[in-house]
PDB file of N, CA and C in Angstrom:
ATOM      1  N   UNK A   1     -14.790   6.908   6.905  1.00  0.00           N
ATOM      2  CA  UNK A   1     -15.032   7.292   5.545  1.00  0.00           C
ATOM      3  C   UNK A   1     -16.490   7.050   5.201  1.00  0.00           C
ATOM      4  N   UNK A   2     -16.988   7.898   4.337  1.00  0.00           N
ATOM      5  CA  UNK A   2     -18.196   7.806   4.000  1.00  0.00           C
ATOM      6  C   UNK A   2     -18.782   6.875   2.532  1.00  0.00           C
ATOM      7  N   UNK A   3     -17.866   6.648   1.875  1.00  0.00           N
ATOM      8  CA  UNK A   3     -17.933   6.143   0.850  1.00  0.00           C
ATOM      9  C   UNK A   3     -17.882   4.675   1.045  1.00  0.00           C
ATOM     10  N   UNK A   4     -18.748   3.676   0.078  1.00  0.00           N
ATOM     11  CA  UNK A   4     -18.412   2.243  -0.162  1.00  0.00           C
ATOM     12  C   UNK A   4     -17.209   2.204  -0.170  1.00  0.00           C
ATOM     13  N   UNK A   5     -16.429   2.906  -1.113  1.00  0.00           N
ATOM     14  CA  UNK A   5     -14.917   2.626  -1.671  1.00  0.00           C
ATOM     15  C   UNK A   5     -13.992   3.000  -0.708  1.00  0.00           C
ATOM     16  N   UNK A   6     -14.344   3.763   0.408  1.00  0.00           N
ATOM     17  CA  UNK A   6     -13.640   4.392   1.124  1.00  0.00           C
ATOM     18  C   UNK A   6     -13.706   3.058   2.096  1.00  0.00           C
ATOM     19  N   UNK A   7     -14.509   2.762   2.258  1.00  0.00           N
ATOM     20  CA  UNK A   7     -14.659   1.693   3.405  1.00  0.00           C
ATOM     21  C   UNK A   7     -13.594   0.887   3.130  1.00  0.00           C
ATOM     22  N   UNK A   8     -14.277   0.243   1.722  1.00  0.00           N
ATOM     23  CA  UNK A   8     -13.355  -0.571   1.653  1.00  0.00           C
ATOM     24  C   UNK A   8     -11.314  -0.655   1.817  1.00  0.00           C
ATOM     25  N   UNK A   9     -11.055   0.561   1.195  1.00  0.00           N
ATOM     26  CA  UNK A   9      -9.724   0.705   1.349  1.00  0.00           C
ATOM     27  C   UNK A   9      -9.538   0.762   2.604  1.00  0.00           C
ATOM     28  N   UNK A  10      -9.853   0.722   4.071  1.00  0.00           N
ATOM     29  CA  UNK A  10      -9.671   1.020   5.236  1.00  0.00           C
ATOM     30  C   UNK A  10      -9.935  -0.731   5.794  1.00  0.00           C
ATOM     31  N   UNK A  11     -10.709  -1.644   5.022  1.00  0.00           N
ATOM     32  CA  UNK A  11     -10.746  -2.869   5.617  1.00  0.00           C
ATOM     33  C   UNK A  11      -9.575  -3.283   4.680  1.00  0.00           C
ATOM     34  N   UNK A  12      -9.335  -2.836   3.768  1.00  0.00           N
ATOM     35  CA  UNK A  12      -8.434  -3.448   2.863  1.00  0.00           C
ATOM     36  C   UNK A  12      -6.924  -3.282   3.350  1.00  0.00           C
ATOM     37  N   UNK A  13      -6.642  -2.404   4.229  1.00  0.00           N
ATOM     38  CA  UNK A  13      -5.335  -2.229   4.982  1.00  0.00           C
ATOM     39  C   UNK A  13      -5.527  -2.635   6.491  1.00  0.00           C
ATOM     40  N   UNK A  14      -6.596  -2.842   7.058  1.00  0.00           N
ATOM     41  CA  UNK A  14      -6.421  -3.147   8.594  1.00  0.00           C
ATOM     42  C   UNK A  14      -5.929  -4.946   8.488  1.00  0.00           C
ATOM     43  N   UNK A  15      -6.650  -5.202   6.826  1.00  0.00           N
ATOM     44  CA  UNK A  15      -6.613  -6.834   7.309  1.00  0.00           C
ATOM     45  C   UNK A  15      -5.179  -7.379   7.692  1.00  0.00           C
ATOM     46  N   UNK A  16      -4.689  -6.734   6.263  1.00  0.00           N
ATOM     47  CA  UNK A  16      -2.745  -7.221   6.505  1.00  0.00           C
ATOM     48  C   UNK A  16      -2.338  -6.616   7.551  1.00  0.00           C
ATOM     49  N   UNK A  17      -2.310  -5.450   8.207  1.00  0.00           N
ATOM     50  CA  UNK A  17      -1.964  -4.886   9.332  1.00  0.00           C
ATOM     51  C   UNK A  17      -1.969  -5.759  10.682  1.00  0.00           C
ATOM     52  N   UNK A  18      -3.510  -6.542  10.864  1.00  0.00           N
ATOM     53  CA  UNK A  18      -3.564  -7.639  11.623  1.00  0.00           C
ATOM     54  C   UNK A  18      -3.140  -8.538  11.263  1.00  0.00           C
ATOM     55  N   UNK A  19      -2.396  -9.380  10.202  1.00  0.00           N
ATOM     56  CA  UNK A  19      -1.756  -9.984   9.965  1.00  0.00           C
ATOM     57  C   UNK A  19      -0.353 -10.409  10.385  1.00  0.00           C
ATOM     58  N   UNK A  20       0.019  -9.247   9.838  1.00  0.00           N
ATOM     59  CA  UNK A  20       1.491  -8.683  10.050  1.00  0.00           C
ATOM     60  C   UNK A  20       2.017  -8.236  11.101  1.00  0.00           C
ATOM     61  N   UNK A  21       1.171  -7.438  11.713  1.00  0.00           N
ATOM     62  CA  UNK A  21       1.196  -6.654  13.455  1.00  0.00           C
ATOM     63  C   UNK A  21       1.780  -5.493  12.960  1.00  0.00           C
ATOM     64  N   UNK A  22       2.091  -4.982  12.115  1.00  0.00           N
ATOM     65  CA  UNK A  22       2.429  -3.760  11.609  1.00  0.00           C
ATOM     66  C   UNK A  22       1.647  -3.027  10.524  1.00  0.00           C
ATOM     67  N   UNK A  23       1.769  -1.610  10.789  1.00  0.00           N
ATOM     68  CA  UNK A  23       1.181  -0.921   9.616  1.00  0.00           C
ATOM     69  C   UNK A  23       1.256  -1.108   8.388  1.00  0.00           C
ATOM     70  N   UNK A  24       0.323  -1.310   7.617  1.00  0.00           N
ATOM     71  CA  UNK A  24       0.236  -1.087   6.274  1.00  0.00           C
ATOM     72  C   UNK A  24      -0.268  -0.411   5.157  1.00  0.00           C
ATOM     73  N   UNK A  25       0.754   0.177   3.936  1.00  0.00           N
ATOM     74  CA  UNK A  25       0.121   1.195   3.605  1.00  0.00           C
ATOM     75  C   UNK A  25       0.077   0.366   1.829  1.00  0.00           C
ATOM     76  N   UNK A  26      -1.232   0.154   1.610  1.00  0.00           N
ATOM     77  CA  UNK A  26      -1.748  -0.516   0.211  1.00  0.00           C
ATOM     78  C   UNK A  26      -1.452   0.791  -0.806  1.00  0.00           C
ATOM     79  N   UNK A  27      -0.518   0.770  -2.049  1.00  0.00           N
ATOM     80  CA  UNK A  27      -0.484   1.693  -2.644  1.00  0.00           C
ATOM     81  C   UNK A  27      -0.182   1.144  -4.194  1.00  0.00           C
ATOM     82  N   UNK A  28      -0.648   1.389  -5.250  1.00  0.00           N
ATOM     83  CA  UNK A  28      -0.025   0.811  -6.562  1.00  0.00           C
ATOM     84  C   UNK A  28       1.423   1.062  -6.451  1.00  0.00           C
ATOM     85  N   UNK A  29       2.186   0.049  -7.209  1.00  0.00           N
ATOM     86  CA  UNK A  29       3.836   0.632  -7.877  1.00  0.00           C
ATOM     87  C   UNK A  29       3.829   1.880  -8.834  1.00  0.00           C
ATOM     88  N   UNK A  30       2.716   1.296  -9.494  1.00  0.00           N
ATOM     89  CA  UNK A  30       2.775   2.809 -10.507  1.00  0.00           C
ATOM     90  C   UNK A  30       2.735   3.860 -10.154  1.00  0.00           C
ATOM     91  N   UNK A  31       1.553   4.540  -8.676  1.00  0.00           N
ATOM     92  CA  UNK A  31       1.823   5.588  -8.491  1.00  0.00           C
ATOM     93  C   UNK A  31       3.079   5.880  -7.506  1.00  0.00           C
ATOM     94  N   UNK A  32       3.906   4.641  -6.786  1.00  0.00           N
ATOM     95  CA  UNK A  32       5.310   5.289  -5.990  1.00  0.00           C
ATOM     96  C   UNK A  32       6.011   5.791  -7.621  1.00  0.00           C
ATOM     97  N   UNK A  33       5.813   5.305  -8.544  1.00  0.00           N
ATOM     98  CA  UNK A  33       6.605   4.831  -9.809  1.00  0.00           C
ATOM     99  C   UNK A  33       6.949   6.439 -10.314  1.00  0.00           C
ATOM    100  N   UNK A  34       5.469   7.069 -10.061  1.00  0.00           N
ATOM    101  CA  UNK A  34       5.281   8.254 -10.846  1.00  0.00           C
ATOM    102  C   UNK A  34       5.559   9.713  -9.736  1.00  0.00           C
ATOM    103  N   UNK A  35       6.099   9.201  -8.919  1.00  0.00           N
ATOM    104  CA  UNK A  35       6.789  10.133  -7.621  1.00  0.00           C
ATOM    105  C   UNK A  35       7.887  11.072  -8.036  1.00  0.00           C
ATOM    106  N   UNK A  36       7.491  12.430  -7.607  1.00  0.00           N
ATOM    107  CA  UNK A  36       8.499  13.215  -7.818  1.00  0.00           C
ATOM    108  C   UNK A  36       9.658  13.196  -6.995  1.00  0.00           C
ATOM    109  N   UNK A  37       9.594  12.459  -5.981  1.00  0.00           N
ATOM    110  CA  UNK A  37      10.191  12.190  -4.640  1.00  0.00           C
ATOM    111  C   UNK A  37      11.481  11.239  -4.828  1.00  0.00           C
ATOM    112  N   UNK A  38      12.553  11.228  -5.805  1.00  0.00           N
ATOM    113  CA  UNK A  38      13.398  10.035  -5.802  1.00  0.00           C
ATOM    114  C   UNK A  38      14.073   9.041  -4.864  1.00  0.00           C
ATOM    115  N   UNK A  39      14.265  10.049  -3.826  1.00  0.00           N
ATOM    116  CA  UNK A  39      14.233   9.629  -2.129  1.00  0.00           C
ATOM    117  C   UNK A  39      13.228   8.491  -2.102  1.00  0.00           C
ATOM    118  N   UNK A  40      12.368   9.366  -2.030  1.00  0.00           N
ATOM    119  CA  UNK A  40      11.662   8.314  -1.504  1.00  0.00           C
ATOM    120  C   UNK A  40      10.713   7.106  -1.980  1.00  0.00           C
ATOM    121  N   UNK A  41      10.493   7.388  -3.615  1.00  0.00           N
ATOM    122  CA  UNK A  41      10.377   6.403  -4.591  1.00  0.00           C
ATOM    123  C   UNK A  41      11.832   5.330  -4.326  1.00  0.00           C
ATOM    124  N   UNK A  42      12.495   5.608  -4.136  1.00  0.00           N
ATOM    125  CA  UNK A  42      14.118   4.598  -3.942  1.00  0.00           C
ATOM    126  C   UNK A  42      13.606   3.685  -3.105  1.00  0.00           C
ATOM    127  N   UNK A  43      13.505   4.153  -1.954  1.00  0.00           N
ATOM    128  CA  UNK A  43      13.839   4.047  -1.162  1.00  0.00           C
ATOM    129  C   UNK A  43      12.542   3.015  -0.382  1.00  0.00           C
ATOM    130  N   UNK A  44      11.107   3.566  -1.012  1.00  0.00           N
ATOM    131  CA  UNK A  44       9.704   2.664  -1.024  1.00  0.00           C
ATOM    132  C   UNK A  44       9.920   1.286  -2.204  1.00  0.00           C
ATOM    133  N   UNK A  45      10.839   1.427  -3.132  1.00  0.00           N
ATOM    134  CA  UNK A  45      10.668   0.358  -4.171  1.00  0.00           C
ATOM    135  C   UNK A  45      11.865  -0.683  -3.735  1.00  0.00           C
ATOM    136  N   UNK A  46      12.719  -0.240  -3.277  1.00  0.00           N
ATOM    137  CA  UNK A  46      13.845  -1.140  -2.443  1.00  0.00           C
ATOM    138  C   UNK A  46      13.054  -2.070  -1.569  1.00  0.00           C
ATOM    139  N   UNK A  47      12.319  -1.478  -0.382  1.00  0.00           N
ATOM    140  CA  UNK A  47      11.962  -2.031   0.646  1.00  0.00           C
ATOM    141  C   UNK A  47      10.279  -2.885   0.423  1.00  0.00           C
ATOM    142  N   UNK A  48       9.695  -2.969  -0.745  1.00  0.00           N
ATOM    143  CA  UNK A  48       8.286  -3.107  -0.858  1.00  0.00           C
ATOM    144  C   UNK A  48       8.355  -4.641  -1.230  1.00  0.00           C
ATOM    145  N   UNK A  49       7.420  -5.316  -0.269  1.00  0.00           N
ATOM    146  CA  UNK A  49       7.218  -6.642  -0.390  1.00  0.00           C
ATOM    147  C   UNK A  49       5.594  -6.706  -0.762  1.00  0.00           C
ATOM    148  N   UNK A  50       5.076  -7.662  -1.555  1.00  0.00           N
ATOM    149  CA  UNK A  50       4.222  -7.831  -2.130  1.00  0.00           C
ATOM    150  C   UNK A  50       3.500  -8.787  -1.162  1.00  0.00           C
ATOM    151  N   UNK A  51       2.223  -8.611  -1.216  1.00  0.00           N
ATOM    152  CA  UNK A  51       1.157  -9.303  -0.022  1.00  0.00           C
ATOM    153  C   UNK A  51       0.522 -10.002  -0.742  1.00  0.00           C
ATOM    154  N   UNK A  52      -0.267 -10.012  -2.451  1.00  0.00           N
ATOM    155  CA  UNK A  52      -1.062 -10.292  -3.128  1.00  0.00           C
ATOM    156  C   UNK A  52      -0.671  -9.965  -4.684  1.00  0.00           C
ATOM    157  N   UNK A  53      -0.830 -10.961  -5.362  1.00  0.00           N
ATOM    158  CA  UNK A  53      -0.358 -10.823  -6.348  1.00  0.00           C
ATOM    159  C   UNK A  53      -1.336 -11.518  -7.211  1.00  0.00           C
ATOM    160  N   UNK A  54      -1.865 -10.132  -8.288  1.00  0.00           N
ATOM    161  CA  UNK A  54      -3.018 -11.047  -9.086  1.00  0.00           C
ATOM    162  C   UNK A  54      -2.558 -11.558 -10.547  1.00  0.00           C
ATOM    163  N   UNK A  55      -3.311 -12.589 -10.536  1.00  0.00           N
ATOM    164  CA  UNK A  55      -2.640 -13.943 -12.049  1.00  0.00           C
ATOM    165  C   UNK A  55      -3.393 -13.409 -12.829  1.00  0.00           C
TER     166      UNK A  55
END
């Protein structure tokens, strides 16, 4: 990516990825929230565990 911001979102998912040993995909709730997809809004909000949580 060419962008600062771009960068960053790409270090911002490899870190937990190495963490975890699995892929990770960093996404707000709000936008699975605002998914036309009920499938798969279900089905992402069932299974979504939180990595970081800001106070």
């Amino acid at each position: 990516m060419s962008t600062a911001s771009g960068t960053l979102s790409v270090v911002m998912e490899e870190e937990p990825s190495g963490i975890l040993g699995r892929p990770v995909d960093l996404v707000s709730r709000q936008a699975i929230e605002r998914s036309s997809n009920w499938i798969r809004r279900k089905a992402i909000l069932e299974s979504a565990e939180p990595y970081f949580v800001a106070r």
